[in-house]
PDB file of N, CA and C in Angstrom:
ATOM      1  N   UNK A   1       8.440 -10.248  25.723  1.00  0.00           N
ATOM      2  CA  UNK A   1       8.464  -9.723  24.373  1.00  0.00           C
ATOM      3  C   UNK A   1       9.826  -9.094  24.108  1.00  0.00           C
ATOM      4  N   UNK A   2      10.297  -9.457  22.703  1.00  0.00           N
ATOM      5  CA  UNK A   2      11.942  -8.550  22.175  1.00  0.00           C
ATOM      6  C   UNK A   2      11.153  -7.385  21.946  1.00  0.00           C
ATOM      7  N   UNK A   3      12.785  -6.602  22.392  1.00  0.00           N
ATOM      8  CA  UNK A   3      12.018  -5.094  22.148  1.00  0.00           C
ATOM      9  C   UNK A   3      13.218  -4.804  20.343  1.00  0.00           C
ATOM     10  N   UNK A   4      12.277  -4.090  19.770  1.00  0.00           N
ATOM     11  CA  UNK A   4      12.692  -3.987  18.072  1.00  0.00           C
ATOM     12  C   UNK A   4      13.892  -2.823  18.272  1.00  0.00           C
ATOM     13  N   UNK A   5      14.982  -3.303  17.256  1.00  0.00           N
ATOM     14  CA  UNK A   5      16.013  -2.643  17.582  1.00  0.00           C
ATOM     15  C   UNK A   5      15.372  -1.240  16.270  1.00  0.00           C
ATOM     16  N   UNK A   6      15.576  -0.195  16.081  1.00  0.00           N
ATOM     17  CA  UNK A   6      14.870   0.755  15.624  1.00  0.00           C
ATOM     18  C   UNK A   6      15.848   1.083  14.538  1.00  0.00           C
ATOM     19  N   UNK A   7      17.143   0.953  15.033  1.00  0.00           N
ATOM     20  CA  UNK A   7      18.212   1.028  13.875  1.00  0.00           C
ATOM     21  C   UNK A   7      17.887   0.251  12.616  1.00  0.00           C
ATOM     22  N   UNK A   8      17.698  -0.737  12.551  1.00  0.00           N
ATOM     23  CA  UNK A   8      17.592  -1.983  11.917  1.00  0.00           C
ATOM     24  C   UNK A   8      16.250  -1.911  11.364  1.00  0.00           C
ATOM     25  N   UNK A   9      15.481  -1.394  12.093  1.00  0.00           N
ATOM     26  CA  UNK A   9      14.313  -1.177  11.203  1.00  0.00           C
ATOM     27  C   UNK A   9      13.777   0.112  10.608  1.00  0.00           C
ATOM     28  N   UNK A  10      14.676   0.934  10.807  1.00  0.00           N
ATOM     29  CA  UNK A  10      15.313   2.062   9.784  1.00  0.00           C
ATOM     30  C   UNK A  10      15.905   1.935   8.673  1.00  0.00           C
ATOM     31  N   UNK A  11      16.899   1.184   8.677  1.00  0.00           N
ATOM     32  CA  UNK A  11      18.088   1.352   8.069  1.00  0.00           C
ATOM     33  C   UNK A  11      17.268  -0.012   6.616  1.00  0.00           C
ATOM     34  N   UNK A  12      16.482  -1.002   7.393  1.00  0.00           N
ATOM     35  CA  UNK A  12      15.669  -2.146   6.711  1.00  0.00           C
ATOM     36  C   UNK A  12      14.988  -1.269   6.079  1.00  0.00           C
ATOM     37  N   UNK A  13      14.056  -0.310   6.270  1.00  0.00           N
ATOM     38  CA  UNK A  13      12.835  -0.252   6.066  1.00  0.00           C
ATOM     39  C   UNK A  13      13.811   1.191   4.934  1.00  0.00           C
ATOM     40  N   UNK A  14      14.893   1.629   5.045  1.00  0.00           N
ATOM     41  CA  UNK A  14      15.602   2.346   3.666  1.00  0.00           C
ATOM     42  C   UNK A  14      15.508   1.383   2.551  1.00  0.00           C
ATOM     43  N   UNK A  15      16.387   0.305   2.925  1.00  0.00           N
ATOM     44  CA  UNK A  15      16.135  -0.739   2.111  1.00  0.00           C
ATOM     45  C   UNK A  15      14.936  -0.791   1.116  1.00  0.00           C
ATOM     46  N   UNK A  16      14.314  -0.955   1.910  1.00  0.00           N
ATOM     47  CA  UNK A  16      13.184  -1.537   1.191  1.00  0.00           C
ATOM     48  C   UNK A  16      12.223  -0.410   0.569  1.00  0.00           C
ATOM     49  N   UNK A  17      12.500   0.912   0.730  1.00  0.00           N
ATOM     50  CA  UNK A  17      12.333   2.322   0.070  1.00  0.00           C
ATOM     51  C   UNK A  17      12.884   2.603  -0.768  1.00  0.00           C
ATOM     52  N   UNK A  18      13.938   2.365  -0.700  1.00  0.00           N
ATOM     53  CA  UNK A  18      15.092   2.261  -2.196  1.00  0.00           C
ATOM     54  C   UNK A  18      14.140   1.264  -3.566  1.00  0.00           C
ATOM     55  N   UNK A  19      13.711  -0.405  -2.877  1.00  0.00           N
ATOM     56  CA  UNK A  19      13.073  -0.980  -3.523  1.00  0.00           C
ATOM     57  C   UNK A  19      11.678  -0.580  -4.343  1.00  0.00           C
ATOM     58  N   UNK A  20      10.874  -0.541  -3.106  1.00  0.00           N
ATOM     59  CA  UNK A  20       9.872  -0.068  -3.423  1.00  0.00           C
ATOM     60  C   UNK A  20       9.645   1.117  -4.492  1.00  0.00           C
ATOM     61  N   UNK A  21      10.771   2.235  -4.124  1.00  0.00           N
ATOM     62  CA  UNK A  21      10.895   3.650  -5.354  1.00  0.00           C
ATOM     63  C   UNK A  21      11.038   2.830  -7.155  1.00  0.00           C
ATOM     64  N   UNK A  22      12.367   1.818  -6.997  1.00  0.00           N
ATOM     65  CA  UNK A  22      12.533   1.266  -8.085  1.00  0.00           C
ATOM     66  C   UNK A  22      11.308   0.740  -8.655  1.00  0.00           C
ATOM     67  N   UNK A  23      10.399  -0.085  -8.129  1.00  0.00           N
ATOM     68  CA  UNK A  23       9.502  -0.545  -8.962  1.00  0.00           C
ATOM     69  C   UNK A  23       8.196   0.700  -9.246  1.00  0.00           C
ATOM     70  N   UNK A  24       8.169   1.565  -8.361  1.00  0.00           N
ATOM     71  CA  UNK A  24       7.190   2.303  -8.601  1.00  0.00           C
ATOM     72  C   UNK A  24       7.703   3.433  -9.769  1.00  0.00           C
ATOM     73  N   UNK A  25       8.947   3.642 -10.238  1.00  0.00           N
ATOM     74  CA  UNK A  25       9.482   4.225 -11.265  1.00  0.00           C
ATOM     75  C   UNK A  25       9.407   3.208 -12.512  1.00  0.00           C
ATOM     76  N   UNK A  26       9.598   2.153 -12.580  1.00  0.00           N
ATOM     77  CA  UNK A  26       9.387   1.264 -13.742  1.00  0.00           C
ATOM     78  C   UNK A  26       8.482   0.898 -13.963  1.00  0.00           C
ATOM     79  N   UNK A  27       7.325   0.826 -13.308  1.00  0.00           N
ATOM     80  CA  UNK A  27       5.576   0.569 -13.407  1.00  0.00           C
ATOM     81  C   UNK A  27       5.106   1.950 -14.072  1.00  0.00           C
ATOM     82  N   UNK A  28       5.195   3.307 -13.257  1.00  0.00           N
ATOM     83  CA  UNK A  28       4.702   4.437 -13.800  1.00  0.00           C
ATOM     84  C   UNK A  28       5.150   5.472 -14.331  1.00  0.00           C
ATOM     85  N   UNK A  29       6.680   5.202 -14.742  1.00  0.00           N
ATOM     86  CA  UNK A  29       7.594   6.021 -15.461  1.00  0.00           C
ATOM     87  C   UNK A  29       7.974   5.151 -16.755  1.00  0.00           C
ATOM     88  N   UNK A  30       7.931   4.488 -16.990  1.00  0.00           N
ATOM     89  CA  UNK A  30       8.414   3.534 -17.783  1.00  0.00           C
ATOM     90  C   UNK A  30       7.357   2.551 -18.528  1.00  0.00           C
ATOM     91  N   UNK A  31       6.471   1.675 -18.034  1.00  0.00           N
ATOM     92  CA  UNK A  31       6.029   0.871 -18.310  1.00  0.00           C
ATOM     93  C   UNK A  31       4.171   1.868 -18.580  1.00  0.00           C
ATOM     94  N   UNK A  32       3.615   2.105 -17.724  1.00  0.00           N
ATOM     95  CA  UNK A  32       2.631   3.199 -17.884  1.00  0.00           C
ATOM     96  C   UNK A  32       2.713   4.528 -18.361  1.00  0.00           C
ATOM     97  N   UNK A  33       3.955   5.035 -18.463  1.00  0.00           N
ATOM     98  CA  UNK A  33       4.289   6.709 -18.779  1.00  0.00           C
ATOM     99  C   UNK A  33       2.829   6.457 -20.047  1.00  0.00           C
ATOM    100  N   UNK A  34       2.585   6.090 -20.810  1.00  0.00           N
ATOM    101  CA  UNK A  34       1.515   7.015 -21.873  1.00  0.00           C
ATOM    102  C   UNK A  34      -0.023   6.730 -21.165  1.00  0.00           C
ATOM    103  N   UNK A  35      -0.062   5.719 -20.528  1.00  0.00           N
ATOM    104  CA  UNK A  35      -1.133   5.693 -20.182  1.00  0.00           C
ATOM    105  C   UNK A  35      -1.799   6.969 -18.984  1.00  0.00           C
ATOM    106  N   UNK A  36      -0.607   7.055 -18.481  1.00  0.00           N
ATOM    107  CA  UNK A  36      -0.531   8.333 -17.035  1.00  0.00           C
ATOM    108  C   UNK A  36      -0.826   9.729 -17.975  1.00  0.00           C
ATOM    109  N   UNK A  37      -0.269   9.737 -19.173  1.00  0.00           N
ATOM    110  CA  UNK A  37       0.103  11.122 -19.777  1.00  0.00           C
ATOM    111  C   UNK A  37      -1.525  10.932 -20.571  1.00  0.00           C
ATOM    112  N   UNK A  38      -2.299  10.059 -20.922  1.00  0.00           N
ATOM    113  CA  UNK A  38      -3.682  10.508 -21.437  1.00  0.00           C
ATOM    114  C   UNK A  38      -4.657  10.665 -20.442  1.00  0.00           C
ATOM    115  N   UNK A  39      -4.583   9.619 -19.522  1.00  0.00           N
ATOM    116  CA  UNK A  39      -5.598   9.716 -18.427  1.00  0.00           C
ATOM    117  C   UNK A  39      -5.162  11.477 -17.716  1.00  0.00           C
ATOM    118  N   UNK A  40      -4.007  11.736 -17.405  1.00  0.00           N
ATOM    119  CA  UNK A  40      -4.090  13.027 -17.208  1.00  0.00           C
ATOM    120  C   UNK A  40      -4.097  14.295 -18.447  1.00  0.00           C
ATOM    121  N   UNK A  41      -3.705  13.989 -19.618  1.00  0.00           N
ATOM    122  CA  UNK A  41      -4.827  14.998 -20.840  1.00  0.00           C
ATOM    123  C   UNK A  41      -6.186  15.213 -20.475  1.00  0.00           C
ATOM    124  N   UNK A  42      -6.804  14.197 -20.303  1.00  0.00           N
ATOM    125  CA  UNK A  42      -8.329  13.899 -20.138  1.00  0.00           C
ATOM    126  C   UNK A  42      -8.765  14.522 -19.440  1.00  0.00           C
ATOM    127  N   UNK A  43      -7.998  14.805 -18.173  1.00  0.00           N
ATOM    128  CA  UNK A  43      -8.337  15.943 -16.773  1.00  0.00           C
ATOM    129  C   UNK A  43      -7.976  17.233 -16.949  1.00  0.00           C
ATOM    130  N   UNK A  44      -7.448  17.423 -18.017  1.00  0.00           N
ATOM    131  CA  UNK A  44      -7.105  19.076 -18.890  1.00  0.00           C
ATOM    132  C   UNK A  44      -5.932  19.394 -17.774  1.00  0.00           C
ATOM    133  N   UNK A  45      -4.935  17.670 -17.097  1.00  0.00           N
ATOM    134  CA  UNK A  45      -3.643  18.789 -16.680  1.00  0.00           C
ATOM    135  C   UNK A  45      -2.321  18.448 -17.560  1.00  0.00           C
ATOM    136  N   UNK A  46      -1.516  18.726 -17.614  1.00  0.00           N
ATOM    137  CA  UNK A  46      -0.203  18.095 -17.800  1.00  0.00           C
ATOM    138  C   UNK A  46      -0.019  16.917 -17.426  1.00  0.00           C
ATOM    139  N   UNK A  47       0.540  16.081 -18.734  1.00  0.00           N
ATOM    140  CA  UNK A  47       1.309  14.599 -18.469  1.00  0.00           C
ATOM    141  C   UNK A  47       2.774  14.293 -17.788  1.00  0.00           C
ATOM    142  N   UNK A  48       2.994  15.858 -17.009  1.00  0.00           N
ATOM    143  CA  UNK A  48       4.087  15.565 -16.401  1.00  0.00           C
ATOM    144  C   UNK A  48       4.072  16.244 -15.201  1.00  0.00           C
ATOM    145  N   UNK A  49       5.234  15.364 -14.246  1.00  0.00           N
ATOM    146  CA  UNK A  49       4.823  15.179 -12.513  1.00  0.00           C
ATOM    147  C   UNK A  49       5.874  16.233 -12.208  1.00  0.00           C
ATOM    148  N   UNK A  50       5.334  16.991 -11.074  1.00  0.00           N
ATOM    149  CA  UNK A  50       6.546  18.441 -10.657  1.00  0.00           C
ATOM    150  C   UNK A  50       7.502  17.680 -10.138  1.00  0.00           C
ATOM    151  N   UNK A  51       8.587  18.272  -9.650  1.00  0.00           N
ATOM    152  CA  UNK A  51       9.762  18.101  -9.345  1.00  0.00           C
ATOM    153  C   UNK A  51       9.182  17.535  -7.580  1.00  0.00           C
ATOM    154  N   UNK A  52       8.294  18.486  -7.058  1.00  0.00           N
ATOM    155  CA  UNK A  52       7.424  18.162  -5.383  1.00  0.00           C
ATOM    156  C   UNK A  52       6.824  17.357  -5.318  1.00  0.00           C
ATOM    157  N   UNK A  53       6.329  16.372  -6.691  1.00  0.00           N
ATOM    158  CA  UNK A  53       5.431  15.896  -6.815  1.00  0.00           C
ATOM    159  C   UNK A  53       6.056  13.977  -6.701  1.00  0.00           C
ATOM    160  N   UNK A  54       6.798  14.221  -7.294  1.00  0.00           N
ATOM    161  CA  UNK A  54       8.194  13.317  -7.322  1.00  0.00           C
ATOM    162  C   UNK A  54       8.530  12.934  -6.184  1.00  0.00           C
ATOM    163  N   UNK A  55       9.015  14.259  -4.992  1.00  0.00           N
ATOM    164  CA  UNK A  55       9.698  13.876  -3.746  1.00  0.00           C
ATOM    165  C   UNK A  55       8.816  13.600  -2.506  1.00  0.00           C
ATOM    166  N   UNK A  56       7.830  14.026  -3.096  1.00  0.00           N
ATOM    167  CA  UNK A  56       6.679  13.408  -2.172  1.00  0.00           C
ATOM    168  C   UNK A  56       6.553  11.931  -2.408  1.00  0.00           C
ATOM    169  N   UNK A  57       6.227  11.185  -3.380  1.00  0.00           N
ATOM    170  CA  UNK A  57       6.534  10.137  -3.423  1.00  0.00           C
ATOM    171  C   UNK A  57       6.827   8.776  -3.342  1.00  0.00           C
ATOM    172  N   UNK A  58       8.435   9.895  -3.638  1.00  0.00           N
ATOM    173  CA  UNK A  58       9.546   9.065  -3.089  1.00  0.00           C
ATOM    174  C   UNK A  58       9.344   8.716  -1.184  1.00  0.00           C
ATOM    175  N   UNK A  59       9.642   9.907  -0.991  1.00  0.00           N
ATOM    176  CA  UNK A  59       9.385  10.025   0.572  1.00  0.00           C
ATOM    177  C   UNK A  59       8.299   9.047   1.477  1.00  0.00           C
ATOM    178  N   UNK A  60       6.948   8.914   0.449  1.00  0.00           N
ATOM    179  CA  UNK A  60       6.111   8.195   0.614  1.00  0.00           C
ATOM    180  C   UNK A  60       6.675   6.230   0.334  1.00  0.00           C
ATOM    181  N   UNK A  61       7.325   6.329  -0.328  1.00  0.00           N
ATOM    182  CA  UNK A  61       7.702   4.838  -0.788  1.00  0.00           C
ATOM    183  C   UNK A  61       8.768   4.631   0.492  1.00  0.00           C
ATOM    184  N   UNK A  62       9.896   5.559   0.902  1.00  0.00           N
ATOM    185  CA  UNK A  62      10.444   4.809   1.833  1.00  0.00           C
ATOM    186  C   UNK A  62       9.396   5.022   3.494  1.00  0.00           C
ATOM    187  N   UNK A  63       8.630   5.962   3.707  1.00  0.00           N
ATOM    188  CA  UNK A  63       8.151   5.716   4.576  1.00  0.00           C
ATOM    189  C   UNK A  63       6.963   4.243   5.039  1.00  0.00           C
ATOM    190  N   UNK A  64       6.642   3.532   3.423  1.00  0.00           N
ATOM    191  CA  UNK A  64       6.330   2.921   3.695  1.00  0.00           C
ATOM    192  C   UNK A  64       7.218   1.418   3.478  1.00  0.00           C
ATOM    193  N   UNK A  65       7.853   1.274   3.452  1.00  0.00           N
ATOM    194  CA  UNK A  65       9.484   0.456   3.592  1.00  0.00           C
ATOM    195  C   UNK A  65       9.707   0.350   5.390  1.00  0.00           C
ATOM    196  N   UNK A  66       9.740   1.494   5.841  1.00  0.00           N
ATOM    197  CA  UNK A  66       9.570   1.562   7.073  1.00  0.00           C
ATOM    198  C   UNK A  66       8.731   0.834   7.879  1.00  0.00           C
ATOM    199  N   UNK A  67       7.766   1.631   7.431  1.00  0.00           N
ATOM    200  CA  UNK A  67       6.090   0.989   8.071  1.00  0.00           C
ATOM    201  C   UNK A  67       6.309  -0.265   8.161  1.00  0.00           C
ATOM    202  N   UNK A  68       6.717  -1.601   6.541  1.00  0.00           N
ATOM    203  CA  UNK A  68       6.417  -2.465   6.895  1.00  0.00           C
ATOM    204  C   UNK A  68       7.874  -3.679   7.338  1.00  0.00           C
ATOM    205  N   UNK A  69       8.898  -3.199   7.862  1.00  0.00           N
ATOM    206  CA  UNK A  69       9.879  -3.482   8.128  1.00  0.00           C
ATOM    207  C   UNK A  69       9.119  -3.268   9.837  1.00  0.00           C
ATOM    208  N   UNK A  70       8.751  -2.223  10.323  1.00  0.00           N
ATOM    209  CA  UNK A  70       8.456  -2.293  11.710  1.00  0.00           C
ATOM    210  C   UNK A  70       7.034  -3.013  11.997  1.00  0.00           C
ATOM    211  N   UNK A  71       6.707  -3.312  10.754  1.00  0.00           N
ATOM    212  CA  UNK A  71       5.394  -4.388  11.302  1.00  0.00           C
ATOM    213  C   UNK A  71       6.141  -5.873  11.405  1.00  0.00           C
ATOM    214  N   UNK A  72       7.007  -6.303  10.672  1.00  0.00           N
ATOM    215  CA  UNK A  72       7.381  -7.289  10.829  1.00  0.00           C
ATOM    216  C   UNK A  72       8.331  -7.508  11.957  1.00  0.00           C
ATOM    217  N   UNK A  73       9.024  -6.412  12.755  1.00  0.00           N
ATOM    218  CA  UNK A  73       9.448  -6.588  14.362  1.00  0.00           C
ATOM    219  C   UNK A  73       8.819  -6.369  15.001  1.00  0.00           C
ATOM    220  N   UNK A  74       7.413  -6.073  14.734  1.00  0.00           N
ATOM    221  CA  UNK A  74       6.768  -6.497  16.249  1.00  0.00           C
ATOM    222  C   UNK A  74       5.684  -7.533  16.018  1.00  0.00           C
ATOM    223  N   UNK A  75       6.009  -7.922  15.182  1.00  0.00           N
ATOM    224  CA  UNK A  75       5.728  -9.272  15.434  1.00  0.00           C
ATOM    225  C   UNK A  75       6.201 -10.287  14.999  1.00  0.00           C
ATOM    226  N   UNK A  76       7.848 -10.460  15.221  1.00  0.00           N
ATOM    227  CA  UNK A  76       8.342 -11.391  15.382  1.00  0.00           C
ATOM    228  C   UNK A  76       8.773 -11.878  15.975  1.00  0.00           C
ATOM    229  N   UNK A  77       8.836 -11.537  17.961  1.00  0.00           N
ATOM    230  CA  UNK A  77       8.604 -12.232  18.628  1.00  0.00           C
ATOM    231  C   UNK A  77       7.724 -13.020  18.934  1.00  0.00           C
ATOM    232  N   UNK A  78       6.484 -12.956  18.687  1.00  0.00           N
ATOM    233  CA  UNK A  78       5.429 -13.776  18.396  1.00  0.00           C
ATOM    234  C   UNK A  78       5.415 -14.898  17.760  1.00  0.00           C
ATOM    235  N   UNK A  79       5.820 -14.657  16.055  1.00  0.00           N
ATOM    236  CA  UNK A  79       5.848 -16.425  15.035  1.00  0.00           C
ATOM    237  C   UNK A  79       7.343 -16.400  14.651  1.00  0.00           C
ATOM    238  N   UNK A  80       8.235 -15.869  15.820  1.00  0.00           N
ATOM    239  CA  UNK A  80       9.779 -15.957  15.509  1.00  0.00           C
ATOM    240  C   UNK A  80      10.362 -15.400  14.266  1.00  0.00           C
ATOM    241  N   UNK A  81      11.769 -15.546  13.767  1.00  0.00           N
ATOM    242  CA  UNK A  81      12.090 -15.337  12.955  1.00  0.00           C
ATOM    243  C   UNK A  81      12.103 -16.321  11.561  1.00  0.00           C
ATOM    244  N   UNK A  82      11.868 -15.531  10.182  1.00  0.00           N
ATOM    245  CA  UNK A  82      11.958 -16.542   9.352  1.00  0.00           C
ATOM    246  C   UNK A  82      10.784 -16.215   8.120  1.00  0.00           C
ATOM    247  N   UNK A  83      10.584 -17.364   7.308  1.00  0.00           N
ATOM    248  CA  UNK A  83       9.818 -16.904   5.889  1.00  0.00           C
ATOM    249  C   UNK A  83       7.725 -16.552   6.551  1.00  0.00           C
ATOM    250  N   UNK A  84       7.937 -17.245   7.640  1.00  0.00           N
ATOM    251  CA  UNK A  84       6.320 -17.556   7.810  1.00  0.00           C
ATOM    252  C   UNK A  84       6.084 -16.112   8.344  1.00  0.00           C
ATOM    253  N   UNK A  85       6.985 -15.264   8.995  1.00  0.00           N
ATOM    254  CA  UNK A  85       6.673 -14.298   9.699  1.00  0.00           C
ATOM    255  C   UNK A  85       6.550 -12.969   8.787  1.00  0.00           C
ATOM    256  N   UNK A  86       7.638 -13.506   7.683  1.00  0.00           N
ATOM    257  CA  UNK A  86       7.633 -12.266   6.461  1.00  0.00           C
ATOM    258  C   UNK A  86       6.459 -12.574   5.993  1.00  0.00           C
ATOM    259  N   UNK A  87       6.406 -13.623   5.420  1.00  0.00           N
ATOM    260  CA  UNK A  87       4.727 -13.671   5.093  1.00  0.00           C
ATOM    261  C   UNK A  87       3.331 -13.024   5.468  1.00  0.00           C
ATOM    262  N   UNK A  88       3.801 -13.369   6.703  1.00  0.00           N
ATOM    263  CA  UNK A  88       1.966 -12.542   7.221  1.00  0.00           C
ATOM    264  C   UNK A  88       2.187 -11.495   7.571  1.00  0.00           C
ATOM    265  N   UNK A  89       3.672 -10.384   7.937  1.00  0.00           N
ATOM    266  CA  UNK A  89       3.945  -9.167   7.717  1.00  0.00           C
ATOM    267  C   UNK A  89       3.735  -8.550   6.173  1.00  0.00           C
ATOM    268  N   UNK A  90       4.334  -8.956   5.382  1.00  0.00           N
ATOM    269  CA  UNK A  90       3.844  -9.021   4.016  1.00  0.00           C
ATOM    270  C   UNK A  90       2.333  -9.043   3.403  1.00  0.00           C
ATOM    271  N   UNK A  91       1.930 -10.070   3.955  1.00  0.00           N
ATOM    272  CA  UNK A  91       0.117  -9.999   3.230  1.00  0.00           C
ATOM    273  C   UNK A  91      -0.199  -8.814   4.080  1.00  0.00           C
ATOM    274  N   UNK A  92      -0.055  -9.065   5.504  1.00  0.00           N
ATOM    275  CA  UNK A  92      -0.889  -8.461   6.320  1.00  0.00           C
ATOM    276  C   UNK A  92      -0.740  -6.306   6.059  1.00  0.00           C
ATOM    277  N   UNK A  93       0.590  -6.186   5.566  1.00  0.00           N
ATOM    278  CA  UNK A  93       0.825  -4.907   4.991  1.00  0.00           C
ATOM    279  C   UNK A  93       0.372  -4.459   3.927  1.00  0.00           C
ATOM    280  N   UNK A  94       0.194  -5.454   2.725  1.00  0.00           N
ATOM    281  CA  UNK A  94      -0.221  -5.661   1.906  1.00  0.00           C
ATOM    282  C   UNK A  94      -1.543  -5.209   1.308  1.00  0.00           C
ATOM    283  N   UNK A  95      -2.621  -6.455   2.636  1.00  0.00           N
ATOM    284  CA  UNK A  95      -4.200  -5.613   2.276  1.00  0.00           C
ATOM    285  C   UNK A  95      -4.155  -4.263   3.077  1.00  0.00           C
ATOM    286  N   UNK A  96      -3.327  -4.363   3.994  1.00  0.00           N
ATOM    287  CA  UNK A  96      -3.433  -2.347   4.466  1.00  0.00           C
ATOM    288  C   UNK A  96      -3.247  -1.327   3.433  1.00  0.00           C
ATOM    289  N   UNK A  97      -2.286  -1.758   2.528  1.00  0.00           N
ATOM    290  CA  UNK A  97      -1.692  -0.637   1.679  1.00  0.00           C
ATOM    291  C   UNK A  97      -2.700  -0.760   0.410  1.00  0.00           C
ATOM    292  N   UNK A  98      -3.443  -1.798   0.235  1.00  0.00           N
ATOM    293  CA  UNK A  98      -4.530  -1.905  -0.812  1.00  0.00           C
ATOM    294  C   UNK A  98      -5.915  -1.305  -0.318  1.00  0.00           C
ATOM    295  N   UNK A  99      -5.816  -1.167   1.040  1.00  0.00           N
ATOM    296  CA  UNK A  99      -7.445  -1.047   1.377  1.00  0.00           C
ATOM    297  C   UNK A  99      -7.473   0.427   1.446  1.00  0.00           C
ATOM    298  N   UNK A 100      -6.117   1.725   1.178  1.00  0.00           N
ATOM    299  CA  UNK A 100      -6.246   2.616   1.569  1.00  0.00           C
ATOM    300  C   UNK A 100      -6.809   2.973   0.356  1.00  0.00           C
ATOM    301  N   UNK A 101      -6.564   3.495  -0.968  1.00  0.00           N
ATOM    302  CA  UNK A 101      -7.211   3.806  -1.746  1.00  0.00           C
ATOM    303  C   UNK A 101      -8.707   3.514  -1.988  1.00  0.00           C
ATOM    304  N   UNK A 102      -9.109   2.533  -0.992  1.00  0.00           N
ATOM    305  CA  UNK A 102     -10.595   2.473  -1.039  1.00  0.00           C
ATOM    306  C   UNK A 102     -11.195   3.045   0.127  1.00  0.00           C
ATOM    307  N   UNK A 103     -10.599   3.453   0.471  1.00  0.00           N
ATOM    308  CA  UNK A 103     -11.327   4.202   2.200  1.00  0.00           C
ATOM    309  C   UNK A 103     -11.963   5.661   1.434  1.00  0.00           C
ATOM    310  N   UNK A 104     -13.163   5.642   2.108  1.00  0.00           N
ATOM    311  CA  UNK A 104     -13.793   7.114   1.975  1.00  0.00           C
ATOM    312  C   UNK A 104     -13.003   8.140   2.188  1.00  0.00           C
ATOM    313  N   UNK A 105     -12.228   8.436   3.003  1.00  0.00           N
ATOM    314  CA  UNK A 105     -11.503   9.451   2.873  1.00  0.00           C
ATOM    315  C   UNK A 105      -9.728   9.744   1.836  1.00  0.00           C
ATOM    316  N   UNK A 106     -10.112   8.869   1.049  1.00  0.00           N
ATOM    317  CA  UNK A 106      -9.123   8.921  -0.306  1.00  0.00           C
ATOM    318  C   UNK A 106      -9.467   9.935  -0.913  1.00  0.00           C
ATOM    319  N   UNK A 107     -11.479   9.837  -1.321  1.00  0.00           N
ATOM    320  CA  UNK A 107     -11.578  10.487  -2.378  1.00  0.00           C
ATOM    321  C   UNK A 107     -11.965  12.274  -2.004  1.00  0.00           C
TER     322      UNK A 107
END
């Protein structure tokens, strides 16, 4: 087995935190902002996110940039390098990061 260079899947998994932040700012800052700002009227709080609330996040978007940058080195000694391996690192991160909001201990 290659052993995962950690730099690289740091420095990748920034990458892809940088990314990930961008779309999650243009989905719910941008593209949803009124929908976020009634659904939270409705809960009697403010339609706007603290400054902690923000860097949590963020923090959260590149840690998971990380996450799935180091799922895809360890297992790519396995189906090698290339599109097939991003792939099933990809789905396979994918239904993880979808199945969490449904786990009993979300709510």
């Amino acid at each position: 087995m290659g052993k995962i260079n950690w730099n690289r899947v740091i420095i990748g998994g920034l990458v892809a935190g940088v990314i990930i932040n961008a779309f999650e700012y243009l989905l719910n800052a941008i593209v949803l902002a009124k929908d976020w700002a009634s659904v939270m009227t409705g809960l009697g709080k403010t339609g706007e996110m603290s400054g902690a609330s923000i860097v949590l996040f963020n923090v959260w978007g590149f840690l998971l940039g990380i996450a799935a940058l180091w799922l895809y080195a360890a297992i790519r000694p396995r189906y090698g390098p290339g599109l097939k391996t991003a792939l099933c690192a990809g789905s396979g991160f994918g239904l993880w990061a979808l199945s969490l909001p449904a786990s009993p201990h979300s709510l």
